[in-house]
C-alpha atoms as a PDB file:
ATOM      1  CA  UNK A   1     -24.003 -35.736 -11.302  1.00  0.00           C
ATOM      2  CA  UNK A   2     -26.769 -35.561 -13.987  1.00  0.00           C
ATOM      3  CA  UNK A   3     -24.887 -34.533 -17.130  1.00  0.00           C
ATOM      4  CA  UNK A   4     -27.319 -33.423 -20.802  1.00  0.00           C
ATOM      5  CA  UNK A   5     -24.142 -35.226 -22.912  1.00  0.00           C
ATOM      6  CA  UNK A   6     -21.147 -37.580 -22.134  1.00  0.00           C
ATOM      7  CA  UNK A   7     -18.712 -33.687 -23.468  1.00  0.00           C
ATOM      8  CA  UNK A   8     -20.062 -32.214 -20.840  1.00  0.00           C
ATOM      9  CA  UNK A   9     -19.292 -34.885 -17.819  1.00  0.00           C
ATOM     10  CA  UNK A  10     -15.898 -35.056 -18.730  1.00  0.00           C
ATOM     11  CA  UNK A  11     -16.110 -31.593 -18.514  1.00  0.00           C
ATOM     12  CA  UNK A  12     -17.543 -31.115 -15.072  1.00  0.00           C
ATOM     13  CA  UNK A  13     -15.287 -34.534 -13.935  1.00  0.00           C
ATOM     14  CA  UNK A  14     -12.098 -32.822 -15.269  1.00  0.00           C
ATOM     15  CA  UNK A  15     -13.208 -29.396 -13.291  1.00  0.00           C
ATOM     16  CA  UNK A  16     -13.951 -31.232 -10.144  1.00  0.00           C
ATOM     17  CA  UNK A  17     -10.732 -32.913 -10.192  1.00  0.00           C
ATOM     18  CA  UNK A  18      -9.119 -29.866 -10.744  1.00  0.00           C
ATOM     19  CA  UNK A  19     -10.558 -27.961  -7.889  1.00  0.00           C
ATOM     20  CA  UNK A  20      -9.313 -30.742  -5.425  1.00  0.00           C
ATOM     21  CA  UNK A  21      -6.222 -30.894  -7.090  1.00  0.00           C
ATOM     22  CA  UNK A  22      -6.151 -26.851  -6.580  1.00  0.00           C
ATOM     23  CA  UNK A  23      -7.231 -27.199  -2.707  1.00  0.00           C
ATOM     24  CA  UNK A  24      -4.951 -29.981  -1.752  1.00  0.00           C
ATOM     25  CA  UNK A  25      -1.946 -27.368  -3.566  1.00  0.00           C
ATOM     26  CA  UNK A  26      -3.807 -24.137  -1.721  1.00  0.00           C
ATOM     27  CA  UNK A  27      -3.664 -26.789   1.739  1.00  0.00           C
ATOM     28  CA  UNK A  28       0.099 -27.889   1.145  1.00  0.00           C
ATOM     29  CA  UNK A  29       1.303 -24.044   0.545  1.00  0.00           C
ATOM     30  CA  UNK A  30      -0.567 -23.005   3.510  1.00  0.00           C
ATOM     31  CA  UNK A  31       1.304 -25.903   5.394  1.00  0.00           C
ATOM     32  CA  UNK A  32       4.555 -24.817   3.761  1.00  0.00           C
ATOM     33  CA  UNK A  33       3.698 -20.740   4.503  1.00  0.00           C
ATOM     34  CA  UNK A  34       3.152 -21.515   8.281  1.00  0.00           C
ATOM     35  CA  UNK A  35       5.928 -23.939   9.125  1.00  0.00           C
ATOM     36  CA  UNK A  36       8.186 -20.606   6.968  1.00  0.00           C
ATOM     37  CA  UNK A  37       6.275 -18.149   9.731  1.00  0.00           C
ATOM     38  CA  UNK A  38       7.055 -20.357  12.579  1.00  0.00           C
ATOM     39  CA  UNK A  39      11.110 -20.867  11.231  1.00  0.00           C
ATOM     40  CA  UNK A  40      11.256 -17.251  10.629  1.00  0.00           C
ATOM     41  CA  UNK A  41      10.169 -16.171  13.995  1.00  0.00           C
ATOM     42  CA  UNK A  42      12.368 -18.595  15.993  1.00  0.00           C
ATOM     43  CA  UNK A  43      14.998 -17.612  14.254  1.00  0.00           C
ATOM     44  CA  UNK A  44      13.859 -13.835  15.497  1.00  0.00           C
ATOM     45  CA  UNK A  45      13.755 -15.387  19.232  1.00  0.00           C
ATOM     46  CA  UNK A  46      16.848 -16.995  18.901  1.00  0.00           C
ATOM     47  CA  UNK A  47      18.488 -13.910  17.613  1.00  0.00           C
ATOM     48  CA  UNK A  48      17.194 -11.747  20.190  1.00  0.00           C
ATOM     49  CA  UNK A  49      17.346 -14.326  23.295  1.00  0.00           C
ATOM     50  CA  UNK A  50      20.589 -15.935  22.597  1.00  0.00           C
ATOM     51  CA  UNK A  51      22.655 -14.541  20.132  1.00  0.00           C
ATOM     52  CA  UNK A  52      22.217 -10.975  21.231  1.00  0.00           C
ATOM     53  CA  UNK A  53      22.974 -11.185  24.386  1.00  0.00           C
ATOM     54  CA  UNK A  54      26.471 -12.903  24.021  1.00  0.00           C
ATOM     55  CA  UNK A  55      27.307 -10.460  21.000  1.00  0.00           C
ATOM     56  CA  UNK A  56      26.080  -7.552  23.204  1.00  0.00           C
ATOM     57  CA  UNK A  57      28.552  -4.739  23.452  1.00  0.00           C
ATOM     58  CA  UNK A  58      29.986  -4.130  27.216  1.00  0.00           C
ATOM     59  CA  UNK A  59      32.696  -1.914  28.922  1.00  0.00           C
ATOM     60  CA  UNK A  60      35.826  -3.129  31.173  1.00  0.00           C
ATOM     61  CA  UNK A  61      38.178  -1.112  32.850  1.00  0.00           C
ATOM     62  CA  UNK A  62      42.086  -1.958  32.812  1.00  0.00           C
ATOM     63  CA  UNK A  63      43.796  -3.779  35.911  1.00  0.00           C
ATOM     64  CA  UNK A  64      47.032  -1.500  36.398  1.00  0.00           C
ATOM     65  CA  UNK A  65      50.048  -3.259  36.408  1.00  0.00           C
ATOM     66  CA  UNK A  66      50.561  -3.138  40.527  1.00  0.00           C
ATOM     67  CA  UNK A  67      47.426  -4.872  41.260  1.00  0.00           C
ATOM     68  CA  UNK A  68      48.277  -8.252  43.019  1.00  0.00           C
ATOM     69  CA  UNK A  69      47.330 -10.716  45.612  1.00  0.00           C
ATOM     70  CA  UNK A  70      50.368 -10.307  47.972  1.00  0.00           C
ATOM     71  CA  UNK A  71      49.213  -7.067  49.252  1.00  0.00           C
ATOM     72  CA  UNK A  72      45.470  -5.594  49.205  1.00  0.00           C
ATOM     73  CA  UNK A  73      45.120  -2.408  47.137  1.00  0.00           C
ATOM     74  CA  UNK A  74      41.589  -1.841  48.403  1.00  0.00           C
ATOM     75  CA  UNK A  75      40.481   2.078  49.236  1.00  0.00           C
ATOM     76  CA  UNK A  76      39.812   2.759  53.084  1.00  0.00           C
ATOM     77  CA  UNK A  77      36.984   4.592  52.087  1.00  0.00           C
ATOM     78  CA  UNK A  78      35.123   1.057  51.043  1.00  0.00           C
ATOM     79  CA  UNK A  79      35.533  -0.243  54.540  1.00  0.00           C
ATOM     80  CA  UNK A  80      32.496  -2.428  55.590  1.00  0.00           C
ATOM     81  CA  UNK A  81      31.517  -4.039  59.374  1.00  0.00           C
ATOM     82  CA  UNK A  82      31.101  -7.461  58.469  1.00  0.00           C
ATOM     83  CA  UNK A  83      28.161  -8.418  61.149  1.00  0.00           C
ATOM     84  CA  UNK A  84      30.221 -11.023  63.736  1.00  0.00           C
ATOM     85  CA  UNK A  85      33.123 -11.415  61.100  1.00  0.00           C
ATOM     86  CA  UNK A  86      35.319  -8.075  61.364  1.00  0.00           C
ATOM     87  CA  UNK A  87      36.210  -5.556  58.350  1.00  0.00           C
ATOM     88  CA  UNK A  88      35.814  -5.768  54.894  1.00  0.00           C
ATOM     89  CA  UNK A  89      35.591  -3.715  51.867  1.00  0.00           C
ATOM     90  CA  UNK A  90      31.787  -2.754  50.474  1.00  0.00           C
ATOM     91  CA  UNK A  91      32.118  -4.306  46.580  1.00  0.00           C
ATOM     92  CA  UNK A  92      28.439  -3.542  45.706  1.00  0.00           C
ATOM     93  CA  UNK A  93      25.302  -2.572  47.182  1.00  0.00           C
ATOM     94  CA  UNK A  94      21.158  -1.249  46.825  1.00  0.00           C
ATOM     95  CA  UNK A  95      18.866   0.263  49.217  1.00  0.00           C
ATOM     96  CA  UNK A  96      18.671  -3.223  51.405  1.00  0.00           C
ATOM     97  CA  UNK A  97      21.677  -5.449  50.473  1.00  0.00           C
ATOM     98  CA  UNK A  98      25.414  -5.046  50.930  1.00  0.00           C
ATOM     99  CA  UNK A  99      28.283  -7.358  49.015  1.00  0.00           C
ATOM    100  CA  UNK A 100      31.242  -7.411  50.889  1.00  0.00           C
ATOM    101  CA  UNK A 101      34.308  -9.391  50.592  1.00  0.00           C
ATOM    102  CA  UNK A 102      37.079 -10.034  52.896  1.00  0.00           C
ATOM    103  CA  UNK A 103      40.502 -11.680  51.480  1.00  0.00           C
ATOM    104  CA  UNK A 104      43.502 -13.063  52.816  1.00  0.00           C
ATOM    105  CA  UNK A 105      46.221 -11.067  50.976  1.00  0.00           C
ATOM    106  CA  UNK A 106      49.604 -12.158  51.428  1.00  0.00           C
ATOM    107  CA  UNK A 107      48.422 -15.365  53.296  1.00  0.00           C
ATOM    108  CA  UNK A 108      48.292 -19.209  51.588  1.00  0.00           C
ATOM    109  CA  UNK A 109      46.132 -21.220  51.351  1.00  0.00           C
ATOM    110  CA  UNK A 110      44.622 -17.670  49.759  1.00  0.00           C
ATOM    111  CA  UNK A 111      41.236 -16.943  50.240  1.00  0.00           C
ATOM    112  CA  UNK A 112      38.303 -14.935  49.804  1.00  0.00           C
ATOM    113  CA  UNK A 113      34.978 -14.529  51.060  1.00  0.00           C
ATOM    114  CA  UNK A 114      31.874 -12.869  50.287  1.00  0.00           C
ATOM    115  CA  UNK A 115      29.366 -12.278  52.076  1.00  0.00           C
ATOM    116  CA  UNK A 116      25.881 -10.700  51.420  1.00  0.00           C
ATOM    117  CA  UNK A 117      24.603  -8.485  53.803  1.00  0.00           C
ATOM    118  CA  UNK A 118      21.221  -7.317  54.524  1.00  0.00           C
ATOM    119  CA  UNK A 119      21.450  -3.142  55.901  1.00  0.00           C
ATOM    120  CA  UNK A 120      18.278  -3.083  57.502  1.00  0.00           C
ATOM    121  CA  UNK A 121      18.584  -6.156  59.890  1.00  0.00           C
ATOM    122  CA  UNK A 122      22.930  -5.912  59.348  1.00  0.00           C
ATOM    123  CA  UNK A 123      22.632  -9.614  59.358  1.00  0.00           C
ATOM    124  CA  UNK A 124      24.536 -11.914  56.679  1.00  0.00           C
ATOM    125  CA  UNK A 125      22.063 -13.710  54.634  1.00  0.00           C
ATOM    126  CA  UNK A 126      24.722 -15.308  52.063  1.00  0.00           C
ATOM    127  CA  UNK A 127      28.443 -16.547  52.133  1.00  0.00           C
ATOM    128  CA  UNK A 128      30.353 -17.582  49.329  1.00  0.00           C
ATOM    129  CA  UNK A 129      34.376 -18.815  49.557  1.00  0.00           C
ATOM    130  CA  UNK A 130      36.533 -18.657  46.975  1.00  0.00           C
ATOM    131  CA  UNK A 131      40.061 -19.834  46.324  1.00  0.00           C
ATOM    132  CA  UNK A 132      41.126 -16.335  44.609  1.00  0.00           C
ATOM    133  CA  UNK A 133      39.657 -12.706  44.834  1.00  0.00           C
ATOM    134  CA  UNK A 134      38.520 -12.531  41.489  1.00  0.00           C
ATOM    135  CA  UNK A 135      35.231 -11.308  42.524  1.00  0.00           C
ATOM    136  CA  UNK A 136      32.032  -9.221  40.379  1.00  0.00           C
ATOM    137  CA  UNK A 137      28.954  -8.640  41.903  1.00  0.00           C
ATOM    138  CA  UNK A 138      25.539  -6.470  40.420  1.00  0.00           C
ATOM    139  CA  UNK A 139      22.045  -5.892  41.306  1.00  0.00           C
ATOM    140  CA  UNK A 140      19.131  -6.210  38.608  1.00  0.00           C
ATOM    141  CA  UNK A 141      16.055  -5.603  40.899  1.00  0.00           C
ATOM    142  CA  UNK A 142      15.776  -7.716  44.114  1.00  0.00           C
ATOM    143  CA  UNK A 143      17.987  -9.872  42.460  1.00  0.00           C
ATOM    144  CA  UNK A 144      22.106  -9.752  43.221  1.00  0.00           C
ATOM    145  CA  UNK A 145      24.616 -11.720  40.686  1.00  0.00           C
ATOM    146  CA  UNK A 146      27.794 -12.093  42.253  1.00  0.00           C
ATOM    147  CA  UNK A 147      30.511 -14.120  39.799  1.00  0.00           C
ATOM    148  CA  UNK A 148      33.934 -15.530  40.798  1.00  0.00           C
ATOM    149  CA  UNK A 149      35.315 -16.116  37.297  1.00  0.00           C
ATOM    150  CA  UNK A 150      32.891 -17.453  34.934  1.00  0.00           C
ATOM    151  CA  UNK A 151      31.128 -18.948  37.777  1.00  0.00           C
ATOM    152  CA  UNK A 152      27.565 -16.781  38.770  1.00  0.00           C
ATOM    153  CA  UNK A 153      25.749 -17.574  41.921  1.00  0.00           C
ATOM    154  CA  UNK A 154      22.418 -15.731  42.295  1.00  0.00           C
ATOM    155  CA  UNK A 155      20.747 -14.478  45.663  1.00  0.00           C
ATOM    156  CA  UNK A 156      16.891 -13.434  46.308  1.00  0.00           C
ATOM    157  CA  UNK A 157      18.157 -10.477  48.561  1.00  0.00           C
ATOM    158  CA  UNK A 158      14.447 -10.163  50.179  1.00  0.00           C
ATOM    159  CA  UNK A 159      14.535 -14.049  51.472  1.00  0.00           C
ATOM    160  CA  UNK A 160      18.481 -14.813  51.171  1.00  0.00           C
ATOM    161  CA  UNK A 161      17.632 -17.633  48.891  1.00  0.00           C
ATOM    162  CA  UNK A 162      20.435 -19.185  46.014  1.00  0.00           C
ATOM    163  CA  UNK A 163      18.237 -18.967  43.051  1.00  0.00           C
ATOM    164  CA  UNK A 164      18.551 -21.211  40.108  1.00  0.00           C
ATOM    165  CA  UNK A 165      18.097 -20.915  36.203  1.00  0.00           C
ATOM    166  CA  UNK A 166      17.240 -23.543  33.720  1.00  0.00           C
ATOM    167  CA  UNK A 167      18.801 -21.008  31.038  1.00  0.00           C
ATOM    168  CA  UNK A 168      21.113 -18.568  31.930  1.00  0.00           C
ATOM    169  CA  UNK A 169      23.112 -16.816  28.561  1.00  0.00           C
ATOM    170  CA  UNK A 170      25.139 -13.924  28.873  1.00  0.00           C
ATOM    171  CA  UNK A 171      28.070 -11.914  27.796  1.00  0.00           C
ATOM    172  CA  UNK A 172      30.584 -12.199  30.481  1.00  0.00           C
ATOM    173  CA  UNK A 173      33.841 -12.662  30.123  1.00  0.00           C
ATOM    174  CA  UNK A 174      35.066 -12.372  33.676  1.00  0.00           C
ATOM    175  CA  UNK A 175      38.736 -11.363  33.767  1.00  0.00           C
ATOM    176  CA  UNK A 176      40.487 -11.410  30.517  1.00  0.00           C
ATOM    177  CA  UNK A 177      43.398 -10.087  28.889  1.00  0.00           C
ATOM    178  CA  UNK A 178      43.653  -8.371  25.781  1.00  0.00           C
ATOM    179  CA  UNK A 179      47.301  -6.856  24.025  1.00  0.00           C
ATOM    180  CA  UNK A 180      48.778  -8.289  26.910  1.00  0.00           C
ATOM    181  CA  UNK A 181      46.488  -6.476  29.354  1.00  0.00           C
ATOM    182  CA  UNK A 182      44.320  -7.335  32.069  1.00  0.00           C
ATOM    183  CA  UNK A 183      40.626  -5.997  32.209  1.00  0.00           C
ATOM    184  CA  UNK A 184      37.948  -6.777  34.511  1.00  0.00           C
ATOM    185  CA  UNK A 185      34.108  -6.187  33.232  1.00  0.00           C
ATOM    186  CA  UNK A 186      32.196  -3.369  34.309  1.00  0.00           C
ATOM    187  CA  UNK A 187      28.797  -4.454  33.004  1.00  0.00           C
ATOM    188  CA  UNK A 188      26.766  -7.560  31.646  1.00  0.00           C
ATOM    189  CA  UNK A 189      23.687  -8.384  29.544  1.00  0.00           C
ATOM    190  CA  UNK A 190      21.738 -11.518  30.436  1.00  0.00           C
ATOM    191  CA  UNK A 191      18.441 -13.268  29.161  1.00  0.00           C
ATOM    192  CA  UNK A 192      17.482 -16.467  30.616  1.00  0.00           C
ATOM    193  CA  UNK A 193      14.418 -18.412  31.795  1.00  0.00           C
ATOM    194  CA  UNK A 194      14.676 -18.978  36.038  1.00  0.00           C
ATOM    195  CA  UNK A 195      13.418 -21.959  37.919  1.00  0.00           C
ATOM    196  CA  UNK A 196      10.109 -20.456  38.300  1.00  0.00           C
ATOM    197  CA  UNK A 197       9.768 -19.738  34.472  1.00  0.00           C
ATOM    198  CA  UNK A 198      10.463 -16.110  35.136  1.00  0.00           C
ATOM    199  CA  UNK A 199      11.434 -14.743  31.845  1.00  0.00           C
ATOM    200  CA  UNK A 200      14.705 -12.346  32.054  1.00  0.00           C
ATOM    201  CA  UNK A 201      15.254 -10.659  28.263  1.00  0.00           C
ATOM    202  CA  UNK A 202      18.233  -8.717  27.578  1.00  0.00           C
ATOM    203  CA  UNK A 203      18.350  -7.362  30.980  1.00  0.00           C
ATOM    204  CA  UNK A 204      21.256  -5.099  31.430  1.00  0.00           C
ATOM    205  CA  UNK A 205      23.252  -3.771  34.530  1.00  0.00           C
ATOM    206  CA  UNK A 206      26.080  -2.317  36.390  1.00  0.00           C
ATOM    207  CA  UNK A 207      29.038  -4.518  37.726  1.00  0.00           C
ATOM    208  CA  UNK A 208      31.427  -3.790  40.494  1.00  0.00           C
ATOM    209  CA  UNK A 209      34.673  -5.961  40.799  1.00  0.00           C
ATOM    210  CA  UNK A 210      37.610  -6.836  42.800  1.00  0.00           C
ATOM    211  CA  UNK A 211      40.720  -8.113  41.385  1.00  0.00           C
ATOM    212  CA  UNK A 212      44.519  -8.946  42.266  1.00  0.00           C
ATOM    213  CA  UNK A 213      43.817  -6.625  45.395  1.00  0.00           C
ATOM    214  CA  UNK A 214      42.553  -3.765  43.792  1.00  0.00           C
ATOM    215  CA  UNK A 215      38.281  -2.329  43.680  1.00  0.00           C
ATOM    216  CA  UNK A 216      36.594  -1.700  40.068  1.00  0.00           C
ATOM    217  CA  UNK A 217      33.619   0.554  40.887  1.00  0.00           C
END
C-alpha cells in the first residue's frame, strides 16, 4: 500500500484490520445464526414427530364390569367363517382384509388367535397367538395394526407381509384403568419412519378392540 504520509498508513492499516476484524465477527454470527435455525427447527420436528404424537388426545370406551374371560360376551351378529379354522367374531375390517379372532373362553391354557383374512380370495394371510384376548386392531391405508397389549404387529394386507419400523412412536395405551375403571382405546395417532424409509406423520385412525370377552367397535 503506497501511503502520501506515515498518519495516513496507520490510518488505512487500522481500517483494514478493522474490516477483517468486522468479517471474521459478520462470519462467526452467521455461524452462530444458522446452527440457532437448525436448533430451532429440530426442535419444531421433534415437537411435531415425537412429542405430539404421544401427547395427542384419543378416546376409549369403558369395559363394563361383566366383561371377563370365563365366558365370551361377543355379539352373534360379528360372527366370521374362519377359512379351514371354524367361527370367529369379525374385530375389524376394509374393502379386502378381515381381522378375526377366535378365543378359548373358559378353557386354560387360555388362548387367542387372530387371524387376518383376505375377502376376495377368503384365504388367511396372517396368524397371530396370544396368551390373553386383549386384542386392537385398525386399518391406515393398505396397512392393518393389530396390538395385543402394548405389543403392535403390522401386516401389508395386499402381500400378507409383517412389516417392520425403525421408528415407531405413538399414543397407545392399550388397556388401562383409570378411577378404578377399565377402558380399552378406541383410536391412535402414530408417526414413524418404516423399513423402507416410508415416512408416516401424525397419521390418525380408528381402533376396534376385544377385551375380557366383550367387542369395542
Amino acid at each position: 500500500m503506497l501511503c502520501r504520509s506515515t498518519s495516513m498508513c496507520l490510518l488505512g492499516v487500522t481500517m483494514i484490520s478493522f474490516m477483517k476484524v468486522w468479517q471474521k465477527a459478520l462470519s462467526r454470527k452467521r455461524i452462530l445464526l444458522s446452527g440457532a435455525a437448525i436448533l430451532a427447527l429440530f426442535s419444531i420436528l421433534l415437537g411435531y414427530f415425537v412429542v405430539q404424537p404421544v401427547l395427542a388426545h384419543f378416546d376409549s370406551i369403558q369395559v363394563p364390569s361383566y366383561c371377563n374371560t370365563s365366558v365370551s360376551h361377543l355379539p352373534r351378529s360379528r360372527d366370521y367363517i374362519i377359512p379351514g379354522e371354524g367361527r370367529g367374531t369379525l374385530l375389524a375390517e376394509n374393502t379386502s382384509t378381515a381381522v378375526v379372532v377366535e378365543a378359548d373362553y373358559g378353557k386354560a391354557p387360555f388362548l387367542t388367535h387372530a387371524y387376518v383374512i383376505d375377502k376376495a380370495s377368503e384365504r388367511i394371510i396372517q396368524t397371530f397367538g396370544f396368551q390373553d384376548d386383549n386384542v386392537d386392531a385398525g386399518f391406515d391405508g393398505d396397512t392393518l395394526y393389530l396390538f395385543n397389549d402394548n405389543l403392535g404387529y403390522f401386516v401389508d394386507t395386499k402381500s400378507g407381509i409383517r412389516l417392520h419400523n425403525i421408528v415407531l412412536i405413538d399414543n397407545y395405551r392399550a388397556l388401562f384403568e383409570s378411577n378404578g375403571n377399565r377402558f380399552v382405546q378406541s383410536d391412535i395417532t402414530i408417526s414413524g419412519i418404516t423399513s423402507t424409509w416410508h415416512l408416516i406423520v401424525r397419521h390418525h385412525f380408528h381402533m376396534s378392540g376385544v377385551a375380557y370377552g366383550c367387542y369395542f367397535p
